[in-house]
Protein backbone atom coordinates (compact mmCIF):
# COMPACT_ATOMS: atom_id res chain seq x y z
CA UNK A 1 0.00 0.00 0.00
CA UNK A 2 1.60 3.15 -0.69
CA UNK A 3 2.82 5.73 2.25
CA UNK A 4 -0.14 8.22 2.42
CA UNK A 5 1.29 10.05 5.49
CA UNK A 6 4.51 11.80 6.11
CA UNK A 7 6.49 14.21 8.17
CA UNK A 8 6.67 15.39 11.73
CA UNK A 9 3.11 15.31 13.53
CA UNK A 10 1.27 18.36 14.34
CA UNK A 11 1.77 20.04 11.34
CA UNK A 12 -0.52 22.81 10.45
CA UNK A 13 -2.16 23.50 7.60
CA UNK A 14 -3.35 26.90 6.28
CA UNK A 15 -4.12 28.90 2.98
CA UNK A 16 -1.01 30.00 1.00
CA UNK A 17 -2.18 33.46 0.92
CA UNK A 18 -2.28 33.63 5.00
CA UNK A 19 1.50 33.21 5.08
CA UNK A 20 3.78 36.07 5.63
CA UNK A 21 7.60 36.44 5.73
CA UNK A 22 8.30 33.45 3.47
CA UNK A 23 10.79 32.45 0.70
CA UNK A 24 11.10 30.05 -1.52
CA UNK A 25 13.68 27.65 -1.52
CA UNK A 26 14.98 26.97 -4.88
CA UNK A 27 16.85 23.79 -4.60
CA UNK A 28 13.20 22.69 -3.41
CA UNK A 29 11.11 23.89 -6.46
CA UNK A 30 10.61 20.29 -7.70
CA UNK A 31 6.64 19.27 -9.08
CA UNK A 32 4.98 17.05 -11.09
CA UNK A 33 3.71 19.31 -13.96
CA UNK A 34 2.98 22.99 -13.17
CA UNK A 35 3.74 23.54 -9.78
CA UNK A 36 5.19 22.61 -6.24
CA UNK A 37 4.19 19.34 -4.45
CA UNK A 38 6.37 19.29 -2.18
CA UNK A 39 8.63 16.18 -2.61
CA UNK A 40 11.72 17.37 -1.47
CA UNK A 41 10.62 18.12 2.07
CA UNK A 42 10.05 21.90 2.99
CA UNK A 43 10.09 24.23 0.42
CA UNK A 44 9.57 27.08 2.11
CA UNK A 45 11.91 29.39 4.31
CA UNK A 46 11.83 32.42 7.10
CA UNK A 47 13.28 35.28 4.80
CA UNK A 48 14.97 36.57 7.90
CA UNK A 49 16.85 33.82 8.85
CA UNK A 50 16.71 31.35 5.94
CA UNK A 51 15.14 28.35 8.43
CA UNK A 52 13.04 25.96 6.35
CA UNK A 53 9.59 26.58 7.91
CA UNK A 54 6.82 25.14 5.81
CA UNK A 55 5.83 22.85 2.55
CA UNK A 56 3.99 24.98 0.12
CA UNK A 57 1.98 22.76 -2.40
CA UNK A 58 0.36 24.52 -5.29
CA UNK A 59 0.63 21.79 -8.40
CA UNK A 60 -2.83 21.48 -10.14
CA UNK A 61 -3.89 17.81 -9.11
CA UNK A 62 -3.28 19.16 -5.52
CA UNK A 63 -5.06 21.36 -3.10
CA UNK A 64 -3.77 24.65 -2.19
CA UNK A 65 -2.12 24.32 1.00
CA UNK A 66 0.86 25.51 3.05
CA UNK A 67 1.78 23.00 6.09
CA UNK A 68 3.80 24.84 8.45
CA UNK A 69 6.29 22.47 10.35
CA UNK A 70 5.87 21.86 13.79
CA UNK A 71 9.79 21.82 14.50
CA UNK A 72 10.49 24.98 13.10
CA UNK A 73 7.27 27.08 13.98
CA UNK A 74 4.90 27.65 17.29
CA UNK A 75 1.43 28.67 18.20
CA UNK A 76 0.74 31.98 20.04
CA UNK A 77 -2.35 32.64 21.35
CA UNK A 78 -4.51 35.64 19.63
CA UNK A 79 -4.53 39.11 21.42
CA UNK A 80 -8.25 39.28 21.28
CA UNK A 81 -10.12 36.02 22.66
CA UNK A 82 -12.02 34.34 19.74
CA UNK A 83 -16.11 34.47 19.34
CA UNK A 84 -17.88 31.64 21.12
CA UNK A 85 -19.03 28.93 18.35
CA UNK A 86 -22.25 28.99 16.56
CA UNK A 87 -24.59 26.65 18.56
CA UNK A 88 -26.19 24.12 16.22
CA UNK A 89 -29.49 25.97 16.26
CA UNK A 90 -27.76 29.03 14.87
CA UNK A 91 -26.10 27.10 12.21
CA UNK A 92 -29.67 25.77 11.16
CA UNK A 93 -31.16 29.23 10.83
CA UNK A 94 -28.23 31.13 9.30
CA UNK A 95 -26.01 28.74 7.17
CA UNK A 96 -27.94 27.41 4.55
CA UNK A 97 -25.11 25.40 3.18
CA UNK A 98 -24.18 24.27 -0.16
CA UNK A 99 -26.39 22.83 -2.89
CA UNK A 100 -26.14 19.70 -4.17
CA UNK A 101 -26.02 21.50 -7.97
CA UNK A 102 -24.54 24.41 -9.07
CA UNK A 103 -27.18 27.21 -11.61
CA UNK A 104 -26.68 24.47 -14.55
CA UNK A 105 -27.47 20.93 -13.44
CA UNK A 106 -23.57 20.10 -12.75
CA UNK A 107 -22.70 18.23 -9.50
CA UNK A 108 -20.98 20.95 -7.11
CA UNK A 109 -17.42 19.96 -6.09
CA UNK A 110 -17.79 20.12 -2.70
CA UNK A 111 -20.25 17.20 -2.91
CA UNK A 112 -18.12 15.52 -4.72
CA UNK A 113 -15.25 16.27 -1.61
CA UNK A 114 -17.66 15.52 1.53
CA UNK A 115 -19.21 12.52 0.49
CA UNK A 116 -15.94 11.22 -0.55
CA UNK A 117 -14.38 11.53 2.75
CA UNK A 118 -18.07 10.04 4.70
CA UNK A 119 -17.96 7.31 2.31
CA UNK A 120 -14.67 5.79 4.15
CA UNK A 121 -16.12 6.21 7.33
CA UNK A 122 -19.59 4.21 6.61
CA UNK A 123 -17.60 1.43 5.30
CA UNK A 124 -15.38 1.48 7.67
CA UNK A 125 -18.21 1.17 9.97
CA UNK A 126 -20.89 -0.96 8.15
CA UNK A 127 -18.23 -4.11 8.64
CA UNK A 128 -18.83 -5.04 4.98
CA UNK A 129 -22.22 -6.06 4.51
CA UNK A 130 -24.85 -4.64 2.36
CA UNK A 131 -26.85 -1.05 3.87
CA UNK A 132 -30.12 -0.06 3.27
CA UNK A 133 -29.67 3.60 1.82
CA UNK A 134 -32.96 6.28 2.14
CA UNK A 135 -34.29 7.09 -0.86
CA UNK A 136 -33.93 11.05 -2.05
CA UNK A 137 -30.52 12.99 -2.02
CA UNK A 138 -28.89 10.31 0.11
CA UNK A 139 -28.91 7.45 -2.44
CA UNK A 140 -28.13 9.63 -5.38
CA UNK A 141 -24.67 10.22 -3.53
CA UNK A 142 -23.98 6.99 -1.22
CA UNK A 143 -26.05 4.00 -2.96
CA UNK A 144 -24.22 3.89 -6.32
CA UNK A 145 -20.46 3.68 -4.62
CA UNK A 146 -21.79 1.29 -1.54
CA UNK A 147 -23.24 -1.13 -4.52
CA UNK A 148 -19.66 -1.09 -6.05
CA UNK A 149 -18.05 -2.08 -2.89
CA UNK A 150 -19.96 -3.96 -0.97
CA UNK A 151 -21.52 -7.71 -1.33
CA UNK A 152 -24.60 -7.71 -3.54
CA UNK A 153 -27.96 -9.23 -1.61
CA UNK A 154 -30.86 -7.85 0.88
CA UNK A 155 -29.37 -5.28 3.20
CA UNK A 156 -28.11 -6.25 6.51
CA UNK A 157 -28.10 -2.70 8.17
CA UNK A 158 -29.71 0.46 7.71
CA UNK A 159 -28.66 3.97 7.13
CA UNK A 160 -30.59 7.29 8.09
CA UNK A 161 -29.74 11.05 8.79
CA UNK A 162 -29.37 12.22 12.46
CA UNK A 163 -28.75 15.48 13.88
CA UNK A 164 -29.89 19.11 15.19
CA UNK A 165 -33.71 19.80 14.31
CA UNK A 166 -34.11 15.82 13.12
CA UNK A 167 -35.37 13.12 15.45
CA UNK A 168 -33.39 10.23 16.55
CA UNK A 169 -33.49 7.65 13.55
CA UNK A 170 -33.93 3.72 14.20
CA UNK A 171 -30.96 2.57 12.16
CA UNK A 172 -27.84 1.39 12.37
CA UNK A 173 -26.16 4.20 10.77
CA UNK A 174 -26.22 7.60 11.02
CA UNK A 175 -25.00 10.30 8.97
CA UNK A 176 -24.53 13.33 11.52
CA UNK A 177 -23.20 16.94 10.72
CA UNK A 178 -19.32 18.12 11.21
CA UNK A 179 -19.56 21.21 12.94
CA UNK A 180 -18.12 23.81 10.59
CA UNK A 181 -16.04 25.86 13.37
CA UNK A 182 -14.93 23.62 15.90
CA UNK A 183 -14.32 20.35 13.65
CA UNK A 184 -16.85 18.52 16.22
CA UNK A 185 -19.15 15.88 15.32
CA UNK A 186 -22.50 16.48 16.45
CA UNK A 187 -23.70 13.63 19.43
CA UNK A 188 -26.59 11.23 19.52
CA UNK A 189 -28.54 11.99 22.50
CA UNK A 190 -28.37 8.67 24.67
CA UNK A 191 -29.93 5.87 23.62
CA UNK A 192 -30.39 2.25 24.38
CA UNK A 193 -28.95 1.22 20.85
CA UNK A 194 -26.27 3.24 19.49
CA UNK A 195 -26.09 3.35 16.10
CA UNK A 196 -22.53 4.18 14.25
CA UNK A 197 -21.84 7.37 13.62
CA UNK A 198 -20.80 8.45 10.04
CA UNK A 199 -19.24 12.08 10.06
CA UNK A 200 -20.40 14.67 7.29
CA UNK A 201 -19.77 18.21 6.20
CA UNK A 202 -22.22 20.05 8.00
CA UNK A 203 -22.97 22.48 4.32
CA UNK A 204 -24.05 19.00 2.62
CA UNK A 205 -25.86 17.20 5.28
CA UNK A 206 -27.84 20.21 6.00
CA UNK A 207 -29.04 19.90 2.09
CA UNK A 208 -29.45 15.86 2.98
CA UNK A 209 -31.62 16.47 6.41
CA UNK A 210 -33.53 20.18 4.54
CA UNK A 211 -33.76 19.86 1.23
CA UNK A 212 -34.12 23.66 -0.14
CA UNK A 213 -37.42 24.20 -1.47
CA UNK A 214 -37.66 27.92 -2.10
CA UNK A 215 -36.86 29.41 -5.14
CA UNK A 216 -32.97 30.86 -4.72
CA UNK A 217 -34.17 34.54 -6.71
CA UNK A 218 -35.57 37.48 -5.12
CA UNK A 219 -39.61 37.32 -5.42
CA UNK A 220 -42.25 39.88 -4.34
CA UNK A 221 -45.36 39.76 -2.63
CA UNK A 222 -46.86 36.84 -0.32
CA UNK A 223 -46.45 32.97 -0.40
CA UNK A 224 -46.66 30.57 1.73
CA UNK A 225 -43.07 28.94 2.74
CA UNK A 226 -44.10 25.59 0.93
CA UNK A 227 -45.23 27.51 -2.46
CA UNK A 228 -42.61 27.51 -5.43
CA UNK A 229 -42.72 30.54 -7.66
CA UNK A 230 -44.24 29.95 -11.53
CA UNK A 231 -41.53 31.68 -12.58
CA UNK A 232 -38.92 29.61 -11.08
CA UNK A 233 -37.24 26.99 -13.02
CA UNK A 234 -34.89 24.48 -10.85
CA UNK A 235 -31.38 23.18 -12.42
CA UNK A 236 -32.35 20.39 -14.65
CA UNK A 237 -30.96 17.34 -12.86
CA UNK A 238 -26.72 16.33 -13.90
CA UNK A 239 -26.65 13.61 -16.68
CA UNK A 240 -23.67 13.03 -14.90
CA UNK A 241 -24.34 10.11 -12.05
CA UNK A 242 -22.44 11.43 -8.93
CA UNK A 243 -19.18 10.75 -8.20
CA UNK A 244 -17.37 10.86 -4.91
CA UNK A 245 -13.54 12.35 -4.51
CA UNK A 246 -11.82 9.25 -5.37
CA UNK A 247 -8.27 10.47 -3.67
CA UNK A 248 -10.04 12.29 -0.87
CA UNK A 249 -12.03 9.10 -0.07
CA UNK A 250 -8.87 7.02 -0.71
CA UNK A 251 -6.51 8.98 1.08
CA UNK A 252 -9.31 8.66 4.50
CA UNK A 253 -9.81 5.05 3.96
CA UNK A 254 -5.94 4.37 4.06
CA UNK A 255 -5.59 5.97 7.44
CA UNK A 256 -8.69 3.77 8.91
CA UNK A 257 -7.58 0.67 10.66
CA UNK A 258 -10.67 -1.02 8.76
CA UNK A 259 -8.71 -0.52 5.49
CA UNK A 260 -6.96 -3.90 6.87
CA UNK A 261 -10.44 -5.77 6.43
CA UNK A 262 -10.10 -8.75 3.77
CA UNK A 263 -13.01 -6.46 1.54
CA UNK A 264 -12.12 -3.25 2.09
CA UNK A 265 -8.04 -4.03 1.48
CA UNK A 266 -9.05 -6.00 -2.04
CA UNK A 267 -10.83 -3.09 -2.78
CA UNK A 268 -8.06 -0.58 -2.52
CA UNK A 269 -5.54 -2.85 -3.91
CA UNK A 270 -7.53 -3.16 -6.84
CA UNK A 271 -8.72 0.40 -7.63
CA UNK A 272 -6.33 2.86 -5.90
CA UNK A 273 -4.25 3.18 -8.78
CA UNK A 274 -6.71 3.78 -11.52
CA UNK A 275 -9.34 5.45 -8.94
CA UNK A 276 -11.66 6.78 -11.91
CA UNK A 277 -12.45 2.89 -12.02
CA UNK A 278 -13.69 2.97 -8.60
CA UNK A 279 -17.24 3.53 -8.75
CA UNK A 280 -18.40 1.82 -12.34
């Protein structure tokens, strides 16, 4: 299996353009077409006193990212105390999230990115036996890439939405919101059966629990809340069947001790190197 994880621990990461007081280091500008990924170890140094400091990756296939090393940098506390989080009631009433579609149909990206990264985590958890997915938004994103992984037949567990506003599901499953500020999955209230819990970006799983209904132009006069405009036309569903971040999901499942699992191992063996393959 190839190394998926490298470098001192702690590392942080952070957006390129956050970084001050930085140099390139050009014995260290190697990439593998138009841009850095960071293959010869820290790329970037203090321009003060020339100490590597940080790995700037910026090559196309790669996400944006500059991870700071934890030898060579350290944390200092703000000067003004950070805001107190949103509670998950204020999230429901004043981050709507992302839709699942962009204006034209197409599948938005960061779909593509959440799901991707969920998807290791509910087969890690599932144990590899065949889940019963909801009908709606959730099987247009999880059934088609469980049904390529998992052992065809009737479904052994079941698979629901939990979380703020929803009540508590009677599955086996549950996909539960990420809380977009603190990093913290949201937790069942207590139960007598616990069901796993399946982490997922809070901006999709709020689409999942609420599907938007209301027309997303400005309108005039009264309606009632459950009332769709004449005038409003929704994206035309994708031709495009939806299609979860191969590497994102990939580079989750790897660090998952289930990855070791006789299924989910075969699996990656088979597909990690031609990932597009994944999902047919």
């Amino acid at each position: 299996m190839p190394v998926v994880s490298f470098g001192p621990a702690g590392a942080v990461v952070v957006a390129p353009g956050d970084v001050r007081g930085t140099v390139v280091i050009p014995e260290r500008r190697d990439g593998y077409c138009c841009g850095l990924d960071g293959r010869d170890g820290p790329n970037l140094a203090c321009e003060h006193c020339g100490e590597a400091v940080a790995t700037l990756l910026d090559d196309h296939a790669l996400w944006r990212a500059v991870w700071l090393d934890p030898t060579a940098v350290r944390r200092i506390s703000d000067v003004a105390p950070s805001p107190p989080p949103d509670t998950w009631e204020a999230l429901l009433r004043n981050r709507p999230g992302t839709p699942p579609r962009d204006g034209y149909g197409w599948w938005e990206p960061e779909w593509a990115a959440a799901v991707g990264v969920a998807l290791a985590h509910l087969l890690a958890a599932c144990g590899g036996v065949s889940v019963a997915v909801p009908d709606g938004l959730v099987a247009h994103t999880f059934r088609r890439p469980l049904r390529a992984v998992l052992p065809q037949g009737p479904p052994e567990l079941t698979l629901a939405l939990a979380g703020p506003g929803l009540p508590t599901p009677d599955a086996d499953l549950v996909l539960v919101p990420v809380h977009p500020q603190t990093g913290r999955t949201w937790q069942l209230p207590g139960s007598a059966s616990e069901p796993a819990v399946v982490p997922l970006s809070f901006d999709v799983w709020r689409h999942l629990a609420f599907p938007e209904r209301q027309a997303p132009i400005p309108a005039t006069g009264r309606m009632p809340d459950d009332v769709l405009r004449d005038d409003y036309a929704p994206p035309p569903p994708s031709a495009v069947p939806f299609r979860p971040d191969e590497r994102l999901f990939f580079d989750h499942l790897a660090r998952l001790p289930e990855v070791g699992t006789p299924l989910l191992q075969a699996f990656y063996d088979r597909t990690y190197e031609c990932p597009y393959t994944a999902w047919r």
